[in-house]
N, C-alpha and C. Protein backbone atom coordinates (compact mmCIF):
# COMPACT_ATOMS: atom_id res chain seq x y z
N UNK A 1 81.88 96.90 88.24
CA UNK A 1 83.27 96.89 88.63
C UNK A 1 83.43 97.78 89.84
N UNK A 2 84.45 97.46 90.55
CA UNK A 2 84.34 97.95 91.64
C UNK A 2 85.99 98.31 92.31
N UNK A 3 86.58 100.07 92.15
CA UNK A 3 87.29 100.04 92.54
C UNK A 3 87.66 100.38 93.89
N UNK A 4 88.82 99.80 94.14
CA UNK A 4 89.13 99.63 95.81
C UNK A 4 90.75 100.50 95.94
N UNK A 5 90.66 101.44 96.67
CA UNK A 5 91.58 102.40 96.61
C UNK A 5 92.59 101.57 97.63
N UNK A 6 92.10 101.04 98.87
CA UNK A 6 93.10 100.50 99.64
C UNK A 6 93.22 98.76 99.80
N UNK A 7 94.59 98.48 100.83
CA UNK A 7 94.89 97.24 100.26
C UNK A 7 94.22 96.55 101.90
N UNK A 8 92.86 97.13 102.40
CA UNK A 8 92.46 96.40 103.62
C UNK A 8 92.34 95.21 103.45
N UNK A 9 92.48 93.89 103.94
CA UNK A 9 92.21 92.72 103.35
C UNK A 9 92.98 92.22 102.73
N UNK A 10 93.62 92.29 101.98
CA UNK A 10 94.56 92.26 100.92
C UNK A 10 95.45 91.01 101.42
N UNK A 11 95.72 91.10 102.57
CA UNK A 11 96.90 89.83 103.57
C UNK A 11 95.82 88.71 103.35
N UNK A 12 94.66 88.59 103.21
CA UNK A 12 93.76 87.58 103.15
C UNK A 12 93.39 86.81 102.16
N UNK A 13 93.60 87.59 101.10
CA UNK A 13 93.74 87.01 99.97
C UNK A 13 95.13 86.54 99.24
N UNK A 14 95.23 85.15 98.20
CA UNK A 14 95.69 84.68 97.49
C UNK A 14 96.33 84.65 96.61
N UNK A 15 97.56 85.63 96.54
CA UNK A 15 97.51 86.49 94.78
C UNK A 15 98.21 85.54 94.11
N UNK A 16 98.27 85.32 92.75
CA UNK A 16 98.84 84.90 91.89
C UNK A 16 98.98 85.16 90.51
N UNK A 17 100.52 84.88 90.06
CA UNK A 17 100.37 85.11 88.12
C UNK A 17 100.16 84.68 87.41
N UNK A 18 99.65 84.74 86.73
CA UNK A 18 99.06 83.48 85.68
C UNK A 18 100.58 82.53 84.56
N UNK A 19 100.21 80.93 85.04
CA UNK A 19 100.99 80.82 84.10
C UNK A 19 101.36 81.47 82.64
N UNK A 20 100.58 81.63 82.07
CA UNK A 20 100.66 82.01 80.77
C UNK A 20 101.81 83.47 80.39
N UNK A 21 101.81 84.37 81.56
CA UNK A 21 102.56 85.64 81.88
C UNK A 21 104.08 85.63 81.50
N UNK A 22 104.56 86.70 80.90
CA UNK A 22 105.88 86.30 79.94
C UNK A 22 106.78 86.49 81.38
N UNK A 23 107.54 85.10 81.52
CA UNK A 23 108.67 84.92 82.30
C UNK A 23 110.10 85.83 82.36
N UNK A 24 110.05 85.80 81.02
CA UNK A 24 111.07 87.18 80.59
C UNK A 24 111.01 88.42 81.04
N UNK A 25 109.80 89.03 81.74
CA UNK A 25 109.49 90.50 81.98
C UNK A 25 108.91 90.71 83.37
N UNK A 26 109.45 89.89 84.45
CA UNK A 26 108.38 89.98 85.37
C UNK A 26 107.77 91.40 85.88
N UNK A 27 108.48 92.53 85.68
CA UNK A 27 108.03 93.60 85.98
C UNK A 27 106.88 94.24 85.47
N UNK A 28 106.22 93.41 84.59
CA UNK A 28 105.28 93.59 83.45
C UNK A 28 104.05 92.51 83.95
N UNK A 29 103.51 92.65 84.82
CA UNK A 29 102.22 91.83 84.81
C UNK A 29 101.35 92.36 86.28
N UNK A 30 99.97 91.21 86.05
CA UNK A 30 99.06 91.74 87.29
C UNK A 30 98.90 90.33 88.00
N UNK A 31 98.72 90.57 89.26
CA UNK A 31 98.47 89.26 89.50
C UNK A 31 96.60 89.28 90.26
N UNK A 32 96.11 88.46 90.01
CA UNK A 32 95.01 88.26 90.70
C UNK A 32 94.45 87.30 91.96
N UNK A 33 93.35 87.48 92.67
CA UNK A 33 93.04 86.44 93.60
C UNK A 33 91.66 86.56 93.76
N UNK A 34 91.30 85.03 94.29
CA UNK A 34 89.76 84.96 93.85
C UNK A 34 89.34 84.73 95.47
N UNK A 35 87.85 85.43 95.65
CA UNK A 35 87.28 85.53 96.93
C UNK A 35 85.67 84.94 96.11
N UNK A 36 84.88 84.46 97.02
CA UNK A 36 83.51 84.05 97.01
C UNK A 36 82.79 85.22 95.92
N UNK A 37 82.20 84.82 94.50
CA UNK A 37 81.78 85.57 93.73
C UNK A 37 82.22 87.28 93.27
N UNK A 38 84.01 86.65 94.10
CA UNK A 38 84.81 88.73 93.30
C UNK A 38 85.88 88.11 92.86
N UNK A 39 86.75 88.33 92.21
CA UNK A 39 87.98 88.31 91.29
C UNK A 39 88.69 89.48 91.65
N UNK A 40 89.98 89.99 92.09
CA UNK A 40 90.50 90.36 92.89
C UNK A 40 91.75 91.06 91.31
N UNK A 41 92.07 91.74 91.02
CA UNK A 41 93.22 92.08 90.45
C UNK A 41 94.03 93.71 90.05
N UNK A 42 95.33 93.27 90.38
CA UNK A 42 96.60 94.55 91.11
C UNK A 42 97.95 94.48 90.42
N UNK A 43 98.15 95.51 89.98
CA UNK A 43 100.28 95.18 89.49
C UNK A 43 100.74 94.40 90.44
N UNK A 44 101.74 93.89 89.62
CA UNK A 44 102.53 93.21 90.69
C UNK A 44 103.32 93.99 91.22
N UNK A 45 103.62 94.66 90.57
CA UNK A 45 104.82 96.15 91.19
C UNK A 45 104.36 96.51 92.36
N UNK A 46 103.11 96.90 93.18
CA UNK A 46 102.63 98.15 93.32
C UNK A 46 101.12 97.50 94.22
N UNK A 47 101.83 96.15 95.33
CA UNK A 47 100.89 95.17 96.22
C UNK A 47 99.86 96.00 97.57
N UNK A 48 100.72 97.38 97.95
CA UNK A 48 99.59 97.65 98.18
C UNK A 48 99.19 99.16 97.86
N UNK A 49 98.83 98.74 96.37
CA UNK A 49 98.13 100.10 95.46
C UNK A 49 96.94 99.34 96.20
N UNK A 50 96.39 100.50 94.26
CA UNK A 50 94.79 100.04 94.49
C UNK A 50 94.63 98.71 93.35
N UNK A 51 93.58 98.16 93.47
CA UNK A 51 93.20 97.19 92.94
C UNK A 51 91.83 97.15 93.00
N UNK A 52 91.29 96.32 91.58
CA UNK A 52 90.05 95.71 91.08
C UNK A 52 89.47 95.14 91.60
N UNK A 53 88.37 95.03 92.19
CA UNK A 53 87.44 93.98 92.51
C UNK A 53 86.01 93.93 91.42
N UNK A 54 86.10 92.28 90.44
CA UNK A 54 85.11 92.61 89.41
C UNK A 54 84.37 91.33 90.19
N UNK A 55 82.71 91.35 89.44
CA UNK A 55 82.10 89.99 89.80
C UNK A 55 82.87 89.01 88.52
N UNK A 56 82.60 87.60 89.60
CA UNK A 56 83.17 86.87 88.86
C UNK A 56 82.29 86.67 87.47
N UNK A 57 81.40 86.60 87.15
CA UNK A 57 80.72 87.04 86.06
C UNK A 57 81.37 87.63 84.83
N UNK A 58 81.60 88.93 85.51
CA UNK A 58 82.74 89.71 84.85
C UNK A 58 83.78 89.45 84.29
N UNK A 59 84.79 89.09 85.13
CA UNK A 59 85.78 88.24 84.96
C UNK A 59 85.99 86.99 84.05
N UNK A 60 84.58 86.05 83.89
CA UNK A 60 85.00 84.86 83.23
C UNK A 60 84.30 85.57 81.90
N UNK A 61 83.72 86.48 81.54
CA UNK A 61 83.23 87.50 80.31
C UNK A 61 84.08 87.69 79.71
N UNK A 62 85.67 88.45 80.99
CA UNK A 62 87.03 88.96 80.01
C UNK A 62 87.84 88.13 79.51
N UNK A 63 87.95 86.89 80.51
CA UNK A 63 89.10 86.51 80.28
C UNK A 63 89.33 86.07 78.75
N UNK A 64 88.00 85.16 78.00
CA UNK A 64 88.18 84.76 76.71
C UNK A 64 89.05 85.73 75.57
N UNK A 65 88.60 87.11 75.92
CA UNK A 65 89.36 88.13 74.88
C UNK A 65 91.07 88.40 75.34
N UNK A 66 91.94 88.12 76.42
CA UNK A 66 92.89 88.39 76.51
C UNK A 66 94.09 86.77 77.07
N UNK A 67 92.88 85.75 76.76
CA UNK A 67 93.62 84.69 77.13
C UNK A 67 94.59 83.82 75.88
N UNK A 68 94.63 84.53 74.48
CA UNK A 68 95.22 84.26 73.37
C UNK A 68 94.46 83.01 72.92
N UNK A 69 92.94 82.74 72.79
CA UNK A 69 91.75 81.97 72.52
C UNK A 69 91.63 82.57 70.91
N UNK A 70 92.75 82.15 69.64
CA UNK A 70 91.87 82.64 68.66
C UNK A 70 90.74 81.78 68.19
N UNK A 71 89.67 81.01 68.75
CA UNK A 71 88.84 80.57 68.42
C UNK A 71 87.66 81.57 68.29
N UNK A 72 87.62 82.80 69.30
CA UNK A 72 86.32 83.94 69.81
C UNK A 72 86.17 84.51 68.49
């Protein structure tokens, strides 16, 4: 994992919220964006904090545990 203190680049990338994200609360979520083998993710509050850069590896590892999949 790889954190990134500034938002260099940041205009270059794609962000978005995931459908699934409660509509009711928008102040309450992260949005992410995907670059060539990194996964990109930041509050939405707070566009140019810092933000995540994981391998996508990583990323498709987490998502099963927080995507409401009770099959895992």
């Amino acid at each position: 994992m790889i954190s990134e203190n500034s938002a260099e680049d940041a205009s270059e990338l794609a962000w978005f919220k995931s459908s699934y994200s409660d509509s009711s609360n928008s102040n309450e979520c992260v949005v992410v964006a995907t670059a060539p083998g990194t996964v990109h993710v930041r509050d939405s509050k707070n566009a140019q904090g810092p933000r995540l850069a994981l391998p996508a590896a990583a990323w498709a590892a987490f998502v099963p545990y927080v995507g409401g999949d009770e099959s895992r």
